[in-house]
C-alpha atoms as a PDB file:
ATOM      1  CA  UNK A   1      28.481 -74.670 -14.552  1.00  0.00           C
ATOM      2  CA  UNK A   2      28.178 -71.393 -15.992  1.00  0.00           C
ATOM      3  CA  UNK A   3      24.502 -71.017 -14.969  1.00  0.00           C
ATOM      4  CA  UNK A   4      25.459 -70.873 -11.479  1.00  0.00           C
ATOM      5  CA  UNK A   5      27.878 -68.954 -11.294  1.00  0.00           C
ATOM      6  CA  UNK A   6      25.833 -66.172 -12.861  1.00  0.00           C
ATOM      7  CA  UNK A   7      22.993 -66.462 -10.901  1.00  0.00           C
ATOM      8  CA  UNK A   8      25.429 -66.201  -7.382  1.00  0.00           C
ATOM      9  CA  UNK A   9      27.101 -62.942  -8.914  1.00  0.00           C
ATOM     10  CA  UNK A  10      23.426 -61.415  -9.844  1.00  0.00           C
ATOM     11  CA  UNK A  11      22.455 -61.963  -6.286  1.00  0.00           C
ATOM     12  CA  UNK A  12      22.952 -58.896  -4.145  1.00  0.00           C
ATOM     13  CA  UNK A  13      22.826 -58.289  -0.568  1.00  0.00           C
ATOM     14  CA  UNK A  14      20.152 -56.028   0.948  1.00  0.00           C
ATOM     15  CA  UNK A  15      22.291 -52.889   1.257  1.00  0.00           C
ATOM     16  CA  UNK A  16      22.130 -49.166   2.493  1.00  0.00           C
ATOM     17  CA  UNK A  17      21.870 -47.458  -0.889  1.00  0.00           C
ATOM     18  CA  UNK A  18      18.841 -49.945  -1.986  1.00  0.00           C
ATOM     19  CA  UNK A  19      17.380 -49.171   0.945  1.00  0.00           C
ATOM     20  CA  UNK A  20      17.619 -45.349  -0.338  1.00  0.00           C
ATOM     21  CA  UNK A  21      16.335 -45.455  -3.366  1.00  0.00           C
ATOM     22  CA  UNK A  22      12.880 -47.670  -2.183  1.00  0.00           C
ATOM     23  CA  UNK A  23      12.097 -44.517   0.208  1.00  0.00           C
ATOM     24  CA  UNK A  24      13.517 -42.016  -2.366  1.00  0.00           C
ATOM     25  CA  UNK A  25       9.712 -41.649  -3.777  1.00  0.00           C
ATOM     26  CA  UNK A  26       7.721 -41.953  -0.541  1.00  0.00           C
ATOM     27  CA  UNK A  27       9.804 -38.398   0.425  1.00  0.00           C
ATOM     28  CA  UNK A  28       9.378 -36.610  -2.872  1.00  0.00           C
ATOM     29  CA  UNK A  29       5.768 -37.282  -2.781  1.00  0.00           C
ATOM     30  CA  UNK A  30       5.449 -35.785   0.851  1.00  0.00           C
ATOM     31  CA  UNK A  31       7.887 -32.635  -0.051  1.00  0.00           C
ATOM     32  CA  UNK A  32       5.349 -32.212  -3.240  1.00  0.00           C
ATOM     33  CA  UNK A  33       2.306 -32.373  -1.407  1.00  0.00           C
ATOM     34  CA  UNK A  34       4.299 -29.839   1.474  1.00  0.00           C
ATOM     35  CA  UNK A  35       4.858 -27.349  -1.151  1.00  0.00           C
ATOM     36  CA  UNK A  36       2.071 -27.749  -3.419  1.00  0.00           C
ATOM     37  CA  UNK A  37      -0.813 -28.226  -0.903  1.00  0.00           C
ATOM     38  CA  UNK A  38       0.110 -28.083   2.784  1.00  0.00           C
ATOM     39  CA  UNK A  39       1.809 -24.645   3.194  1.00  0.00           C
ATOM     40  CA  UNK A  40      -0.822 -22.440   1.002  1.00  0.00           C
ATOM     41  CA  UNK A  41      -3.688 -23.822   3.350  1.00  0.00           C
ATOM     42  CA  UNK A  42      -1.508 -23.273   6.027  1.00  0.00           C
ATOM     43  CA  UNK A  43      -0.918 -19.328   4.657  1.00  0.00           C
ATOM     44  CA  UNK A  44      -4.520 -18.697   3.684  1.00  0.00           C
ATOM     45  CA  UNK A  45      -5.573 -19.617   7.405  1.00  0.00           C
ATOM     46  CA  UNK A  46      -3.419 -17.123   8.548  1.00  0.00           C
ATOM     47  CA  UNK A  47      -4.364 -14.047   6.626  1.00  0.00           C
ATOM     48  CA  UNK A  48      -8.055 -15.500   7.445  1.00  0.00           C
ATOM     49  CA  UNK A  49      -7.557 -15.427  11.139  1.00  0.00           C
ATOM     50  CA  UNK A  50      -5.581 -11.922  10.834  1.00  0.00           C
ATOM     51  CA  UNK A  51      -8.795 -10.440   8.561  1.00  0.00           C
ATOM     52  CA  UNK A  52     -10.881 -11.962  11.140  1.00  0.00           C
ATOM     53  CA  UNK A  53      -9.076 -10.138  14.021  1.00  0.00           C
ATOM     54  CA  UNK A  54      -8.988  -6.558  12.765  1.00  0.00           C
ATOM     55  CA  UNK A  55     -12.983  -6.413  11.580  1.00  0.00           C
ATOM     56  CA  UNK A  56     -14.219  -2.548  12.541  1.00  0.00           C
ATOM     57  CA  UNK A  57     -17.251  -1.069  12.547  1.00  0.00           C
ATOM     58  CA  UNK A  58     -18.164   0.181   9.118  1.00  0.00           C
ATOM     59  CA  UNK A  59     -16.361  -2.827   7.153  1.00  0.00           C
ATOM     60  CA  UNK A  60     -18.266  -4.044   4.191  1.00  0.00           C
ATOM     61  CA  UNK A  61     -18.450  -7.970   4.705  1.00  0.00           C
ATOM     62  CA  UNK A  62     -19.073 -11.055   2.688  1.00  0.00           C
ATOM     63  CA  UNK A  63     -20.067 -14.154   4.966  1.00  0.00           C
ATOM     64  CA  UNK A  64     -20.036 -17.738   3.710  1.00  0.00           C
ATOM     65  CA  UNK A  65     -23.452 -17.743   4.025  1.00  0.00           C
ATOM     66  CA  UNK A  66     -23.499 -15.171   0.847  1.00  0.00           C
ATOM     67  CA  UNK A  67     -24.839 -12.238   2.754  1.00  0.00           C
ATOM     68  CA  UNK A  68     -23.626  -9.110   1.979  1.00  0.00           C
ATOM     69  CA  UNK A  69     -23.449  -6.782   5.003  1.00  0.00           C
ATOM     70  CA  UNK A  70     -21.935  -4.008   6.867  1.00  0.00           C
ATOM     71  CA  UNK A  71     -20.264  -4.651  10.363  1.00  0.00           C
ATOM     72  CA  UNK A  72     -22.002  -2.319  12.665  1.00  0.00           C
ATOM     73  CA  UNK A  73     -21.226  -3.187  15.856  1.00  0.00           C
ATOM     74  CA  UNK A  74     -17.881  -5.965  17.155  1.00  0.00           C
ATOM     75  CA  UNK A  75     -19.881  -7.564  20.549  1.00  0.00           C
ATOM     76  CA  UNK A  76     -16.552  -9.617  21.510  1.00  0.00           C
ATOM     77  CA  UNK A  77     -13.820 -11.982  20.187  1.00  0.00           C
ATOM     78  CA  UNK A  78     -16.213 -14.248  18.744  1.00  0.00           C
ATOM     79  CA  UNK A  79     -19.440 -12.217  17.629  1.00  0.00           C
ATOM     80  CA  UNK A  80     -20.318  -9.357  15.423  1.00  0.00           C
ATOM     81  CA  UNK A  81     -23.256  -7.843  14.522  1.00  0.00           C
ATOM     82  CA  UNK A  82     -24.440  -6.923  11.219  1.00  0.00           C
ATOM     83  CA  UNK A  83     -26.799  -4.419   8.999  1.00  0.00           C
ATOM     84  CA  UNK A  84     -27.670  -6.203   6.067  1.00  0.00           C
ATOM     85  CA  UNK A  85     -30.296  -3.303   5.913  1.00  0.00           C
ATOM     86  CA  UNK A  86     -31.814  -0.483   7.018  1.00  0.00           C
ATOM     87  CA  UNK A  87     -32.421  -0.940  10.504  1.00  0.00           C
ATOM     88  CA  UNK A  88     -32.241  -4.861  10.130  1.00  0.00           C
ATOM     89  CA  UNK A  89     -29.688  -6.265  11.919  1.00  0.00           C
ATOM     90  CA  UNK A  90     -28.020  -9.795  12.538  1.00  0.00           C
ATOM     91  CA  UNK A  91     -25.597 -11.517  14.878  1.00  0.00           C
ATOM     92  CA  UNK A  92     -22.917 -13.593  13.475  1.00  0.00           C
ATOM     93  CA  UNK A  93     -19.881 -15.308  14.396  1.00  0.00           C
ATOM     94  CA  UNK A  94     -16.588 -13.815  12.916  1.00  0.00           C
ATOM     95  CA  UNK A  95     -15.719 -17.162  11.598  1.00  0.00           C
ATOM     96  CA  UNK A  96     -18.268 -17.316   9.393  1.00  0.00           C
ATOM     97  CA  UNK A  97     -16.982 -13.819   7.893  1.00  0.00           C
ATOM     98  CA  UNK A  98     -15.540 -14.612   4.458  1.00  0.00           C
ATOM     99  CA  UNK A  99     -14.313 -11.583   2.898  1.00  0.00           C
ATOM    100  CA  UNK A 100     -13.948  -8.414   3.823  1.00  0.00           C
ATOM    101  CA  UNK A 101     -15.479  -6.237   0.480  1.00  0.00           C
ATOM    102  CA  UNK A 102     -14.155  -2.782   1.414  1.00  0.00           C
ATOM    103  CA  UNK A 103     -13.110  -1.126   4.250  1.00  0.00           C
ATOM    104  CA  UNK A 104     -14.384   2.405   4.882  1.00  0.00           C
ATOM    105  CA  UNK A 105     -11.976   5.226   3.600  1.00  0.00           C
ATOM    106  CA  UNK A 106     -11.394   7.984   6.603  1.00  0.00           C
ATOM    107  CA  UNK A 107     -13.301  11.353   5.873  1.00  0.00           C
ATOM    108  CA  UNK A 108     -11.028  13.723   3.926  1.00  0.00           C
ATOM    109  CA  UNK A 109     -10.863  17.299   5.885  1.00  0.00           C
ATOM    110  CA  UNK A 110      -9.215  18.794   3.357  1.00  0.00           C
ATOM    111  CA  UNK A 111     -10.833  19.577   0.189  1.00  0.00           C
ATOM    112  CA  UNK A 112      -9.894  21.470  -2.700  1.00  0.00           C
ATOM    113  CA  UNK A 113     -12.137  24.982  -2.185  1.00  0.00           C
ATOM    114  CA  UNK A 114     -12.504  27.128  -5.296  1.00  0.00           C
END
Protein backbone atom coordinates (compact mmCIF):
# COMPACT_ATOMS: atom_id res chain seq x y z
CA UNK A 1 0.00 0.00 0.00
CA UNK A 2 2.83 2.11 0.67
CA UNK A 3 4.57 1.24 -2.63
CA UNK A 4 2.00 2.98 -4.48
CA UNK A 5 1.52 5.67 -3.03
CA UNK A 6 5.17 6.59 -3.45
CA UNK A 7 5.50 5.84 -6.82
CA UNK A 8 2.11 8.31 -7.68
CA UNK A 9 3.83 11.21 -5.57
CA UNK A 10 7.37 10.61 -7.51
CA UNK A 11 5.51 10.99 -10.72
CA UNK A 12 5.60 14.52 -12.06
CA UNK A 13 3.87 16.22 -14.76
CA UNK A 14 5.76 17.52 -17.81
CA UNK A 15 6.03 21.15 -16.70
CA UNK A 16 7.41 24.64 -17.87
CA UNK A 17 10.52 24.77 -15.70
CA UNK A 18 11.60 21.03 -16.89
CA UNK A 19 11.12 22.09 -20.05
CA UNK A 20 13.84 24.94 -19.14
CA UNK A 21 16.35 23.25 -17.84
CA UNK A 22 16.45 20.36 -20.98
CA UNK A 23 17.20 23.50 -23.39
CA UNK A 24 19.27 25.29 -20.67
CA UNK A 25 22.55 23.51 -22.31
CA UNK A 26 21.61 23.55 -26.00
CA UNK A 27 21.75 27.74 -25.42
CA UNK A 28 24.95 27.90 -23.43
CA UNK A 29 26.65 25.85 -25.96
CA UNK A 30 25.47 28.24 -28.87
CA UNK A 31 26.30 31.59 -26.68
CA UNK A 32 29.93 29.76 -26.16
CA UNK A 33 30.53 28.98 -29.58
CA UNK A 34 29.02 32.95 -30.39
CA UNK A 35 31.62 34.35 -28.23
CA UNK A 36 34.39 32.05 -28.51
CA UNK A 37 34.32 31.32 -32.30
CA UNK A 38 31.64 33.11 -34.32
CA UNK A 39 32.28 36.85 -33.60
CA UNK A 40 36.33 36.82 -33.95
CA UNK A 41 35.85 35.28 -37.56
CA UNK A 42 33.27 37.59 -38.00
CA UNK A 43 35.90 40.66 -36.79
CA UNK A 44 38.94 39.34 -38.62
CA UNK A 45 36.82 39.42 -41.98
CA UNK A 46 36.23 42.82 -41.43
CA UNK A 47 39.62 44.32 -40.85
CA UNK A 48 40.50 41.84 -43.92
CA UNK A 49 38.03 43.40 -46.24
CA UNK A 50 38.97 47.06 -44.82
CA UNK A 51 43.02 46.15 -45.48
CA UNK A 52 41.87 44.90 -48.71
CA UNK A 53 40.08 48.20 -49.62
CA UNK A 54 42.73 50.79 -48.82
CA UNK A 55 45.86 48.82 -50.74
CA UNK A 56 48.12 51.87 -52.47
CA UNK A 57 50.70 51.83 -54.64
CA UNK A 58 53.97 51.29 -52.87
CA UNK A 59 52.45 48.85 -50.06
CA UNK A 60 54.68 45.99 -49.19
CA UNK A 61 52.34 42.81 -49.50
CA UNK A 62 52.23 39.26 -48.34
CA UNK A 63 49.76 37.04 -50.52
CA UNK A 64 48.54 33.62 -49.42
CA UNK A 65 50.35 32.29 -52.02
CA UNK A 66 53.68 33.31 -49.88
CA UNK A 67 54.92 35.86 -52.32
CA UNK A 68 56.38 38.72 -51.07
CA UNK A 69 55.74 41.80 -53.23
CA UNK A 70 55.24 45.41 -53.66
CA UNK A 71 51.82 46.80 -54.99
CA UNK A 72 52.73 48.83 -57.96
CA UNK A 73 49.89 49.54 -59.68
CA UNK A 74 45.64 49.08 -58.17
CA UNK A 75 43.90 48.09 -61.92
CA UNK A 76 40.26 48.11 -60.21
CA UNK A 77 38.16 46.82 -57.26
CA UNK A 78 39.19 43.41 -57.77
CA UNK A 79 42.86 43.36 -59.29
CA UNK A 80 46.25 44.61 -58.45
CA UNK A 81 49.34 44.33 -59.90
CA UNK A 82 52.51 43.44 -58.39
CA UNK A 83 56.59 43.77 -58.54
CA UNK A 84 57.89 40.88 -56.95
CA UNK A 85 61.10 42.15 -58.79
CA UNK A 86 62.87 44.26 -60.77
CA UNK A 87 60.88 44.84 -63.68
CA UNK A 88 58.86 41.50 -63.10
CA UNK A 89 55.53 42.03 -62.56
CA UNK A 90 52.26 39.99 -61.68
CA UNK A 91 48.50 40.39 -61.61
CA UNK A 92 46.63 39.29 -58.65
CA UNK A 93 43.37 39.46 -57.12
CA UNK A 94 43.14 41.57 -53.85
CA UNK A 95 41.59 38.68 -52.14
CA UNK A 96 44.32 36.70 -52.31
CA UNK A 97 46.38 39.65 -50.51
CA UNK A 98 47.16 38.39 -47.00
CA UNK A 99 49.03 40.89 -45.17
CA UNK A 100 49.99 44.02 -45.73
CA UNK A 101 54.07 44.03 -44.49
CA UNK A 102 54.62 47.81 -44.40
CA UNK A 103 53.21 50.62 -45.80
CA UNK A 104 55.51 53.26 -47.30
CA UNK A 105 56.40 56.19 -44.85
CA UNK A 106 55.76 59.79 -46.74
CA UNK A 107 59.16 61.56 -47.69
CA UNK A 108 60.28 63.81 -44.83
CA UNK A 109 60.96 67.56 -46.29
CA UNK A 110 62.33 68.62 -43.40
CA UNK A 111 65.60 67.49 -42.28
CA UNK A 112 67.81 68.46 -39.63
CA UNK A 113 70.73 70.63 -41.72
CA UNK A 114 73.98 71.19 -39.84
Amino acid sequence: MFISEAFAQAAGTPGGENVFMQFLPFVLIIGVFYFLMIRPQQKRAKEHKTMIATLRRGDNVITSGGIVAKVSKVIDDNEIELEISAGVKIKVIRATISTVVGKPTPANDTVDKK
